[in-house]
Structure formats: C-alpha cells, structure tokens
C-alpha atoms as a PDB file:
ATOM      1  CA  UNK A   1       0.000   0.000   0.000  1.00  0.00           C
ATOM      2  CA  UNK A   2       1.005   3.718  -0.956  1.00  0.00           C
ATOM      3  CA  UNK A   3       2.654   5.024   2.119  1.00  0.00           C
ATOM      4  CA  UNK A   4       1.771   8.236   1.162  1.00  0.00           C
ATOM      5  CA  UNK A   5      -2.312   7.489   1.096  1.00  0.00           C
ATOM      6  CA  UNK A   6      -1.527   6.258   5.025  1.00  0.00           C
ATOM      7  CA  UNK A   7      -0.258  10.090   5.486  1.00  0.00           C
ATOM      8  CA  UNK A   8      -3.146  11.860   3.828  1.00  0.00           C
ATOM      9  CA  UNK A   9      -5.508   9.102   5.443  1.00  0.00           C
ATOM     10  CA  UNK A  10      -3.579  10.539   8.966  1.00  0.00           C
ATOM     11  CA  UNK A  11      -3.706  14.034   7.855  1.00  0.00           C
ATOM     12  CA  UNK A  12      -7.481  13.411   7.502  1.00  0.00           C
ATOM     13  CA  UNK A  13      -7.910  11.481  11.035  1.00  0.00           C
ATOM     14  CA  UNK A  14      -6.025  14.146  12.399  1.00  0.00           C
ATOM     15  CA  UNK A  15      -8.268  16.913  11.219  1.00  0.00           C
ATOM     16  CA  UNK A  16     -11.256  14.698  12.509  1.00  0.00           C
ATOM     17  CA  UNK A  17      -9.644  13.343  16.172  1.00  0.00           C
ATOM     18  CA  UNK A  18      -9.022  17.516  16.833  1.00  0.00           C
ATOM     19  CA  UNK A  19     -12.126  17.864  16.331  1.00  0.00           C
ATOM     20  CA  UNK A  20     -14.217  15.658  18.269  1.00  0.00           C
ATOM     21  CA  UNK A  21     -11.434  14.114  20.333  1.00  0.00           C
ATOM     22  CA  UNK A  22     -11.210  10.452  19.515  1.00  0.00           C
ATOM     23  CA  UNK A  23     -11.249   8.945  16.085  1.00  0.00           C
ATOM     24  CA  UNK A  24      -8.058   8.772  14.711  1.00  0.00           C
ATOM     25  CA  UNK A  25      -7.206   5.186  15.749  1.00  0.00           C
ATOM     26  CA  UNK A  26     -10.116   3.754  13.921  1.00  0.00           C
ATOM     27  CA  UNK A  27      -9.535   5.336  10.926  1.00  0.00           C
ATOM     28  CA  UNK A  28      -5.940   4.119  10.995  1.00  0.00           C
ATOM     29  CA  UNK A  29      -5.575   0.957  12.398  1.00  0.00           C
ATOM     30  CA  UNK A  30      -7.342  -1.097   9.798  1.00  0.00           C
ATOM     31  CA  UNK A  31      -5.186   0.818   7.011  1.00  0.00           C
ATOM     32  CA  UNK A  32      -2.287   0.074   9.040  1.00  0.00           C
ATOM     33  CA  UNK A  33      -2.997  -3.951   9.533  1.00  0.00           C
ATOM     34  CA  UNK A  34      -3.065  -3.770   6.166  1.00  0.00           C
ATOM     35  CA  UNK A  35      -0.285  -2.525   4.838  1.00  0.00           C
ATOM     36  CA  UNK A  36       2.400  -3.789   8.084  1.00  0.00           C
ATOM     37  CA  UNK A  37       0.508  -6.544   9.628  1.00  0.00           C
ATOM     38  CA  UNK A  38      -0.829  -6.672  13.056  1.00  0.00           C
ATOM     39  CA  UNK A  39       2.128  -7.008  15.147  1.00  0.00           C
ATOM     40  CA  UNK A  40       3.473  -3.889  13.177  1.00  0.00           C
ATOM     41  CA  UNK A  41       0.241  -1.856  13.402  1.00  0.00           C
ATOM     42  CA  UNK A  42      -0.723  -1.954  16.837  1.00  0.00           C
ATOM     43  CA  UNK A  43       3.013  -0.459  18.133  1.00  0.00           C
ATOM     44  CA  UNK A  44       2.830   2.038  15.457  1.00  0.00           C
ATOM     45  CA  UNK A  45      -0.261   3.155  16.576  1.00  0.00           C
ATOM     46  CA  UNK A  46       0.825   3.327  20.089  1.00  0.00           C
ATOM     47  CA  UNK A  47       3.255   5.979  19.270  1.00  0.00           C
ATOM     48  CA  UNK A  48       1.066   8.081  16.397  1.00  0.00           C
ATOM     49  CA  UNK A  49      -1.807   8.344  19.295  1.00  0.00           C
ATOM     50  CA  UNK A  50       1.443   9.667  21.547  1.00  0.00           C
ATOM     51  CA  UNK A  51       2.093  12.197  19.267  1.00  0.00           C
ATOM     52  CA  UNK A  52      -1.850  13.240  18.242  1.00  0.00           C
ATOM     53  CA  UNK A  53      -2.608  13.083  21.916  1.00  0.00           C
ATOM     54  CA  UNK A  54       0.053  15.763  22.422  1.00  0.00           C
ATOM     55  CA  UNK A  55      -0.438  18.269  19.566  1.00  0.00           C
ATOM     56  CA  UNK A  56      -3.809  18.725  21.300  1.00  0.00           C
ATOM     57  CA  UNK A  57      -2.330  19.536  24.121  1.00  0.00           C
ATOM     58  CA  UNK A  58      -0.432  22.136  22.933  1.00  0.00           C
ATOM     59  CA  UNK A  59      -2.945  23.478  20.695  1.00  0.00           C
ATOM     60  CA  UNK A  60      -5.039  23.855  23.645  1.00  0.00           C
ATOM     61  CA  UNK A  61      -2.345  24.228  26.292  1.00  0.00           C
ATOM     62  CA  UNK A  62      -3.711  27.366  28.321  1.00  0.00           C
ATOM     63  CA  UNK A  63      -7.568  25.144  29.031  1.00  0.00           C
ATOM     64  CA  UNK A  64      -5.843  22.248  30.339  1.00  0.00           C
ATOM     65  CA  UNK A  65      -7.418  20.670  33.155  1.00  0.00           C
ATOM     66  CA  UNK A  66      -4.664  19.530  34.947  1.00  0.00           C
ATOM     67  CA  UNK A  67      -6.382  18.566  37.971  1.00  0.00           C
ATOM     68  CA  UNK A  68      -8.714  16.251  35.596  1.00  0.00           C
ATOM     69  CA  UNK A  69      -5.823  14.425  34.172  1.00  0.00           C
ATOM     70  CA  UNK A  70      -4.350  13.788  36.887  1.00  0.00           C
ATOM     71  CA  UNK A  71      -7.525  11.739  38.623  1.00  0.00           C
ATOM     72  CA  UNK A  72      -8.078   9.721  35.235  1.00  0.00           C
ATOM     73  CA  UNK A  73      -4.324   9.212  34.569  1.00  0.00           C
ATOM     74  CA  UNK A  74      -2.867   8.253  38.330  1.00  0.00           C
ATOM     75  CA  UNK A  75      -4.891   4.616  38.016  1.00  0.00           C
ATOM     76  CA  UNK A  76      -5.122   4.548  33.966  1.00  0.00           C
ATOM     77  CA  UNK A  77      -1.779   4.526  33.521  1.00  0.00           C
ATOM     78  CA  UNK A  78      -0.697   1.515  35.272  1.00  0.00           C
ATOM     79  CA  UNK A  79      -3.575  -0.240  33.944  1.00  0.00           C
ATOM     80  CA  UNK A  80      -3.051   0.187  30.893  1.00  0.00           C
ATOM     81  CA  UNK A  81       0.424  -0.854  31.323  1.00  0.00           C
ATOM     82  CA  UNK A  82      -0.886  -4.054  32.626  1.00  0.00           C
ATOM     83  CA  UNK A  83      -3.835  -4.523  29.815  1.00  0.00           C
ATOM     84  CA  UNK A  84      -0.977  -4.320  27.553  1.00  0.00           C
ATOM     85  CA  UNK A  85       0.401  -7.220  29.207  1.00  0.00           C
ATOM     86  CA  UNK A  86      -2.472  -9.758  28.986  1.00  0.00           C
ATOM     87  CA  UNK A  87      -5.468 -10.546  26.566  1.00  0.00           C
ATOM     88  CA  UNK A  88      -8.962  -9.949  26.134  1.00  0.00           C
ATOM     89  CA  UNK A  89     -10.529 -12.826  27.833  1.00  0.00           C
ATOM     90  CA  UNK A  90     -14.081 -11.945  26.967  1.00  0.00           C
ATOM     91  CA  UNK A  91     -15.813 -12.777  23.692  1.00  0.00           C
ATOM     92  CA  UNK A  92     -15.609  -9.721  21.064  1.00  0.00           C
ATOM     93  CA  UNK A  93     -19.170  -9.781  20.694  1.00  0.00           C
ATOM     94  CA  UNK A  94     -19.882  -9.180  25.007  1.00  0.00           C
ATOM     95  CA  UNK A  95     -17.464  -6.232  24.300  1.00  0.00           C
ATOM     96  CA  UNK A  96     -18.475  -4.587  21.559  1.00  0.00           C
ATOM     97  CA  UNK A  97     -22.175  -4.929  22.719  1.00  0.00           C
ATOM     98  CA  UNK A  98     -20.974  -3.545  26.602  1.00  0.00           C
ATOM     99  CA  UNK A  99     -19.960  -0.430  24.624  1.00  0.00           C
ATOM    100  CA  UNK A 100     -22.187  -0.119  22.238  1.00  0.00           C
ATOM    101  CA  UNK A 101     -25.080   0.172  25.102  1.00  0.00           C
ATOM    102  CA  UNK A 102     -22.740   2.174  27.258  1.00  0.00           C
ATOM    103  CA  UNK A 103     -22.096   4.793  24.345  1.00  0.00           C
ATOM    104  CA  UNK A 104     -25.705   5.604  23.899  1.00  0.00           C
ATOM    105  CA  UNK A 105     -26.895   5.265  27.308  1.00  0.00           C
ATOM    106  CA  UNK A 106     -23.740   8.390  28.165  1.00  0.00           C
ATOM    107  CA  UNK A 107     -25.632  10.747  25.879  1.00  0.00           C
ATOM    108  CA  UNK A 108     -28.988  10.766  27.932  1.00  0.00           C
ATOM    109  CA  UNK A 109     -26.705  10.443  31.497  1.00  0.00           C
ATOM    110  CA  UNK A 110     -24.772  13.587  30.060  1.00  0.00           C
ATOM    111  CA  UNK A 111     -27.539  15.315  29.319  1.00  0.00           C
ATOM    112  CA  UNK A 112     -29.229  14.744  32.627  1.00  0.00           C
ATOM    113  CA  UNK A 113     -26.839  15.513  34.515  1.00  0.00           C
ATOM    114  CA  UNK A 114     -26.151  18.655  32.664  1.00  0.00           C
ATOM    115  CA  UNK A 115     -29.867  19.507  33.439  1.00  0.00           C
ATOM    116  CA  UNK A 116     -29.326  18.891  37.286  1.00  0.00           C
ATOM    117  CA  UNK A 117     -26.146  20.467  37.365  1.00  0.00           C
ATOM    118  CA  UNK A 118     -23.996  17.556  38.257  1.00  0.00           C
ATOM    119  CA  UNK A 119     -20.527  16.513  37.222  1.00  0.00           C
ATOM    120  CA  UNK A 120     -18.507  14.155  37.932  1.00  0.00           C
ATOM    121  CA  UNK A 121     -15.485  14.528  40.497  1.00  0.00           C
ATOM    122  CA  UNK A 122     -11.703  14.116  40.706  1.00  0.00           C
ATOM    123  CA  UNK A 123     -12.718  10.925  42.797  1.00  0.00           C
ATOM    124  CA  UNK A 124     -15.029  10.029  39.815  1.00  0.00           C
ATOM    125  CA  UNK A 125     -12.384   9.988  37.594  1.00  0.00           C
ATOM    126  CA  UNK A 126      -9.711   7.923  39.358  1.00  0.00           C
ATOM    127  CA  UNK A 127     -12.229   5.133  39.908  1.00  0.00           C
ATOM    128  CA  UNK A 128     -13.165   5.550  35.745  1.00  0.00           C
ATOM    129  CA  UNK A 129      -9.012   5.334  34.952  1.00  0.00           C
ATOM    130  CA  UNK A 130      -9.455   1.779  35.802  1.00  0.00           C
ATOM    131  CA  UNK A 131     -11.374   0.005  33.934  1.00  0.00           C
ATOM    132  CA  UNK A 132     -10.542   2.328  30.801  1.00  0.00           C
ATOM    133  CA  UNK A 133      -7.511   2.574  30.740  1.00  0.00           C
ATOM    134  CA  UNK A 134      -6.796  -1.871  31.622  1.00  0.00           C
ATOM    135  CA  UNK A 135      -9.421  -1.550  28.289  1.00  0.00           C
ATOM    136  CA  UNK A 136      -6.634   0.535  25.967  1.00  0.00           C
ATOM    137  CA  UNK A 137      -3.884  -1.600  27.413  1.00  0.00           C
ATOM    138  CA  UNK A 138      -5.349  -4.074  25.046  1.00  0.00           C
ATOM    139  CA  UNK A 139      -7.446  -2.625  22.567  1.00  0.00           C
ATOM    140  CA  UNK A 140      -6.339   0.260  19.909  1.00  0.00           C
ATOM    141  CA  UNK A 141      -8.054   2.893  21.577  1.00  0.00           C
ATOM    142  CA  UNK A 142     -10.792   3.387  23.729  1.00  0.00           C
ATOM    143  CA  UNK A 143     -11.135   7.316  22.872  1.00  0.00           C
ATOM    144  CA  UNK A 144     -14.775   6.690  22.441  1.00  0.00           C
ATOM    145  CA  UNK A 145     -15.218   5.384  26.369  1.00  0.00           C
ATOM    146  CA  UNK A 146     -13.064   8.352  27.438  1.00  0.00           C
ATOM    147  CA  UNK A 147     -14.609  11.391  25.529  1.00  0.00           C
ATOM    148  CA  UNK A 148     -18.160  10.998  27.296  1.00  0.00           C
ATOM    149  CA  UNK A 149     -16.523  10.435  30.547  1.00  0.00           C
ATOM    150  CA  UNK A 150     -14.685  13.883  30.104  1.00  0.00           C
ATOM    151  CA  UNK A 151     -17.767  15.671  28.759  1.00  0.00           C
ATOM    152  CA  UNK A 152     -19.359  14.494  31.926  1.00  0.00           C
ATOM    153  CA  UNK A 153     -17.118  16.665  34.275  1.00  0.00           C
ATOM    154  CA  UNK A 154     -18.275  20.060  32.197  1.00  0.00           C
ATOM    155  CA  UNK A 155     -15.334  20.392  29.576  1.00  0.00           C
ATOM    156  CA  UNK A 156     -16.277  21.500  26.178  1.00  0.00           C
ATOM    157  CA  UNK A 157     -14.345  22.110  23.224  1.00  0.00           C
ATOM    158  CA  UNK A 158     -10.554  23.704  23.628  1.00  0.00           C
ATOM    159  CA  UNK A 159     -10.491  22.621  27.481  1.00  0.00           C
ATOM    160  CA  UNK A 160     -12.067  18.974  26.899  1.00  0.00           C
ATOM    161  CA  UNK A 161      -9.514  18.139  23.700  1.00  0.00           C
ATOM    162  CA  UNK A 162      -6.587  19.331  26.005  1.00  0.00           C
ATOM    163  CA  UNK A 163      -7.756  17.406  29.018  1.00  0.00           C
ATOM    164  CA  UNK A 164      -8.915  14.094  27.577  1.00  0.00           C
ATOM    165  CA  UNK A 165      -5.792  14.256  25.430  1.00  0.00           C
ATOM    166  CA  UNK A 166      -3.614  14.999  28.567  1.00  0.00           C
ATOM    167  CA  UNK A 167      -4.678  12.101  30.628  1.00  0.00           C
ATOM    168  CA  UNK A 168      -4.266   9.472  27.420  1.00  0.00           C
ATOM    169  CA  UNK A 169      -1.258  10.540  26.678  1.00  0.00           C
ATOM    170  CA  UNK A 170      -0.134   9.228  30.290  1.00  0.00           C
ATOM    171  CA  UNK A 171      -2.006   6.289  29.241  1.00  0.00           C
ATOM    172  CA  UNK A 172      -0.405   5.559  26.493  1.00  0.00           C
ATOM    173  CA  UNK A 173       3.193   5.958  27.405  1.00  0.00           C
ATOM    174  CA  UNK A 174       2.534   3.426  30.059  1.00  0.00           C
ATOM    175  CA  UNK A 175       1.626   1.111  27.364  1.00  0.00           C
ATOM    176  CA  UNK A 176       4.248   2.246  24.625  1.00  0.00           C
ATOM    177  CA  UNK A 177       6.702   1.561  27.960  1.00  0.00           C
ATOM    178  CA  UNK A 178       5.591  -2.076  28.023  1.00  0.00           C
ATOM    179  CA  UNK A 179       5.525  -2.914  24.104  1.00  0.00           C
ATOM    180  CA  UNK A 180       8.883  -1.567  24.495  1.00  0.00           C
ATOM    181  CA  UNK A 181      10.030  -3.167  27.464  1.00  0.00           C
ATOM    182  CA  UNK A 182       8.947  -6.726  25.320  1.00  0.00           C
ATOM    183  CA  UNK A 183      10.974  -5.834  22.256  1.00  0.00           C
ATOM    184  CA  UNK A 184       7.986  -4.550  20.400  1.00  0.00           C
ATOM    185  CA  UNK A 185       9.532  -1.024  19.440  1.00  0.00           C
ATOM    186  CA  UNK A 186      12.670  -1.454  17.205  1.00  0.00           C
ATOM    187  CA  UNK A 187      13.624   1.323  15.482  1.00  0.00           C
ATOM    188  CA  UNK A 188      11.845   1.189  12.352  1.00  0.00           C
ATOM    189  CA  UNK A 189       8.627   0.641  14.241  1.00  0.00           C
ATOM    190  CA  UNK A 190       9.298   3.742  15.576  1.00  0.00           C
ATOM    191  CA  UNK A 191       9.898   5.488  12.580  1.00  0.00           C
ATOM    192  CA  UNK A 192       7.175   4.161  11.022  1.00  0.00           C
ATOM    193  CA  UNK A 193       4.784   6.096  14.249  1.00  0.00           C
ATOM    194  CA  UNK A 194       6.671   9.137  14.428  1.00  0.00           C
ATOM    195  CA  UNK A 195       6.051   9.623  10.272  1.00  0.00           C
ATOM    196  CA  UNK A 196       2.577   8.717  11.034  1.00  0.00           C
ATOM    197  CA  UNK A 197       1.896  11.046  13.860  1.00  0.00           C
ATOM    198  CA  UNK A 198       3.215  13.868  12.155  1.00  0.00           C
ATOM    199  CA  UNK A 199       0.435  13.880   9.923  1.00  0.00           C
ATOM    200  CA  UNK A 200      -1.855  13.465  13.065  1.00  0.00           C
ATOM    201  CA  UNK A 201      -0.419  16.376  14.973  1.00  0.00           C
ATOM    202  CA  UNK A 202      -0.717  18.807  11.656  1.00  0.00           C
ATOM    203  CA  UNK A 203      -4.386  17.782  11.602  1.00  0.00           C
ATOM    204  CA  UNK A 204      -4.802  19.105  14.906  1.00  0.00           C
ATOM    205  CA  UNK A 205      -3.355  22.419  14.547  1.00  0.00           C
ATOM    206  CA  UNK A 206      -5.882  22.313  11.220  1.00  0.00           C
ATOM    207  CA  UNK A 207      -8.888  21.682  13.655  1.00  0.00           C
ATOM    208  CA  UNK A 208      -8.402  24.194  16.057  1.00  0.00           C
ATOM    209  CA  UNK A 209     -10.002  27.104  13.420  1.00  0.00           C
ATOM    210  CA  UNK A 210     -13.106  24.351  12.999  1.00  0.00           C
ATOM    211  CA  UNK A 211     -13.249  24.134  16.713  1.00  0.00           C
ATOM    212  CA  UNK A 212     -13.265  28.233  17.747  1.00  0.00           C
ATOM    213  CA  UNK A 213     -16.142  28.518  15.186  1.00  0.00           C
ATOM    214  CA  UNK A 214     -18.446  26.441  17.157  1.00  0.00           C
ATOM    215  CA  UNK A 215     -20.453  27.301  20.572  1.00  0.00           C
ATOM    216  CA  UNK A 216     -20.439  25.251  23.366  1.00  0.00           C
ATOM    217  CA  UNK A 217     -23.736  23.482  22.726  1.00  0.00           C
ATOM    218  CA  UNK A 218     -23.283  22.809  19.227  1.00  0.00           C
ATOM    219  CA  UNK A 219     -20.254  21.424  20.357  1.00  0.00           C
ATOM    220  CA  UNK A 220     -21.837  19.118  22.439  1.00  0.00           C
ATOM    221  CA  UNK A 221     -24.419  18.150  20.006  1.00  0.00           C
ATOM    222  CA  UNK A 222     -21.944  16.713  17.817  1.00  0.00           C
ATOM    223  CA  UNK A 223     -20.086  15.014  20.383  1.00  0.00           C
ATOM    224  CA  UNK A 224     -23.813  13.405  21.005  1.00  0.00           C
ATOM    225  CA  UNK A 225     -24.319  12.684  17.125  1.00  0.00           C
ATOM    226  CA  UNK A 226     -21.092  10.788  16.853  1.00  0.00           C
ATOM    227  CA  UNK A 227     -21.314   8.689  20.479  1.00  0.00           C
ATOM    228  CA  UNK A 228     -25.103   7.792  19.030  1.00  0.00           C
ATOM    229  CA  UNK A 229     -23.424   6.594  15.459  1.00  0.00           C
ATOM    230  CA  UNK A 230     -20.224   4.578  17.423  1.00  0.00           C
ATOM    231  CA  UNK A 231     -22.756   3.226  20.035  1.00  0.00           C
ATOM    232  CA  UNK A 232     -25.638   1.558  17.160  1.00  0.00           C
ATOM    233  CA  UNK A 233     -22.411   0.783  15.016  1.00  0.00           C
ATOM    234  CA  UNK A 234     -21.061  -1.579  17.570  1.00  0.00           C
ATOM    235  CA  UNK A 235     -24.355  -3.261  18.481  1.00  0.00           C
ATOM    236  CA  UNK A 236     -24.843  -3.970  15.001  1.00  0.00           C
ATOM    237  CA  UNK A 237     -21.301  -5.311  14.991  1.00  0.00           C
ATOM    238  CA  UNK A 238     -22.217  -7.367  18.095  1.00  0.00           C
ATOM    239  CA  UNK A 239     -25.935  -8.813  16.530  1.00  0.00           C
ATOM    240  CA  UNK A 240     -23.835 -10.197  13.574  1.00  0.00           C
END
C-alpha cells in the first residue's frame, strides 16, 4: 500500500480526532494492519496516538485541566500498562455490545446531569481510569469510552480536547513503555509512528479554526451525534 495514502488518510484522522477528540485510531488501524501486519500496526499506533494526543495539548495548552488528568491518569496509567500485558478474555461480541449500550446510554446520562447540574469529580475519575484505561492496554483505543466520561465533568471544546488528550497521553506511554520493554519497538517501528503522527499532529493544529467557530452546545451536540453513530455501530457489529 502507498505510504503516502496512510499520510493523507492521517492528515485526515487528524483533522477529525481535533475535532471531536477520539477517532483517529479507527480510521488508521485497519489501514495500518493492512499494509504492516498486526504485530506492526498496533506499536505504530501506540506511538502516532502519543504524538496526536500531544499536539492537542499544545494546541489547547492554556484550558488544560490539569487537575482532571491527573484523577483519570494516576490509576489509567498503570492499567493500561498491565492490559498491555495480557489478553482480552471476553468474547468480542460481550465487548463490543458492553460499549455499544454504554455509548448511547452516556448521551442521555450527560444530558441529565447537565440539566441537574452535576458533574462528575476528581474521585469520579480515578475510579473511571481503571477500567478504561486496563481496556486501551489491550485494545487500539478506547477514545470513544473516554470522551463521554470527560464531557461528563463540564469540559467542552478547547479545554475537553486538552484534558482528555492529557490524561491518554499518560495512558499511552505506560503502554508504549511495556511494548517496548517486550521488544515490540525497534527502530523502524518507531519510525514508522513518528512519520505517522506527524500527519496526526498537523491535523490538529488544522482543527483548532473548525473548533473556535463552534459554541459550546453545538459542540456538544456533535459530540452526542457521533457517540449515538459509534454506540448503534457496535451493536450492530455485536448482533452479527
């Protein structure tokens, strides 16, 4: 495959992933399999979602949440260094359905609890890290569980990308740490996701002029859109 349709397809899931947040793995991966395998793909991934998780951040530096990332990243982090370590014991099919249901379901809960005021805590988001983050320890990315979980605590557009970028990154250098730790990062591998994540990080700095244009609950309206399309996609997945 044309290695330089993988860059404009990253250019393109970079644009996308600064938008909304998460997305950027999904596009990618299956391209990726493709063209280097699986034991290639997932590695390189690893270390393109390093670098698009971090041209967020700096994009957005000055709405950071630190204080967020922090909560999510102090038990993600070490579980997604040990979900790197094992496998998915349950059946595809219980997973994909589990999120699927738990997608659409976050779209009412956000929305109640925006009507009530509520939002969840620091305390909220340590006990969140870890399940999620054992979850991208072994799958390609769970962007789609996070984003929700970060809209929940009130962040919207610059400060939510920053934040829920923030606290994967920490995520997923715990798991690059382990791939590399079992030999799973030679050089060219690494090559391979630094080439790849420049195109992800100049799609973010792209995104940022989409972003400013849009209020705060439009914003949120087409975070709900795409959690709506993810969430019936994977239950269809799961009924087939």
């Amino acid at each position: 495959m044309d290695f330089l349709f993988i860059l404009a397809l990253g250019l393109a899931a970079g644009t996308l992933s600064g938008i909304v947040g998460f997305g950027s793995s999904i596009m990618l991966m299956p391209v990726l399999v493709i063209a280097f395998g699986p034991l290639q793909a997932v590695p390189i991934m690893a270390i393109a979602a390093i670098m698009a998780n971090l041209s967020r951040i700096i994009v957005w530096w000055r709405e950071v949440d630190w204080r967020a990332c922090a909560a999510y990243a102090v038990t993600g982090a070490p579980f997604a260094a040990l979900g790197a370590a094992t496998l998915l014991a349950l059946p595809a099919r219980i997973i994909e359905a589990a999120l699927g249901v738990f997608f659409i379901a976050m779209i009412g809960l956000r929305r109640w609890m925006a009507a009530h005021d509520l939002k969840l805590g620091l305390a909220h988001l340590a006990a969140i890290g870890v399940p999620v983050g054992y979850l991208t320890g072994i799958a390609v990315s769970t962007g789609p569980i996070t984003a929700p979980v970060f809209l929940a605590t009130g962040l919207v557009k610059g400060a939510f990308l920053s934040s829920e970028a923030a606290a994967s990154l920490a995520v997923y250098l715990a798991k690059a740490a382990v791939f590399r730790s079992f030999g799973a990062l030679p050089l060219e591998i690494v090559a391979k996701g630094l080439i790849i994540g420049c195109t992800l990080m100049a799609g973010a700095f792209i995104a940022r002029r989409f972003v400013l244009r849009m209020d705060a609950a439009r914003f949120r309206l087409l975070m709900d859109g795409l959690l709506l399309l993810a969430g019936l996609a994977l239950l269809s997945a799961a009924l087939i």
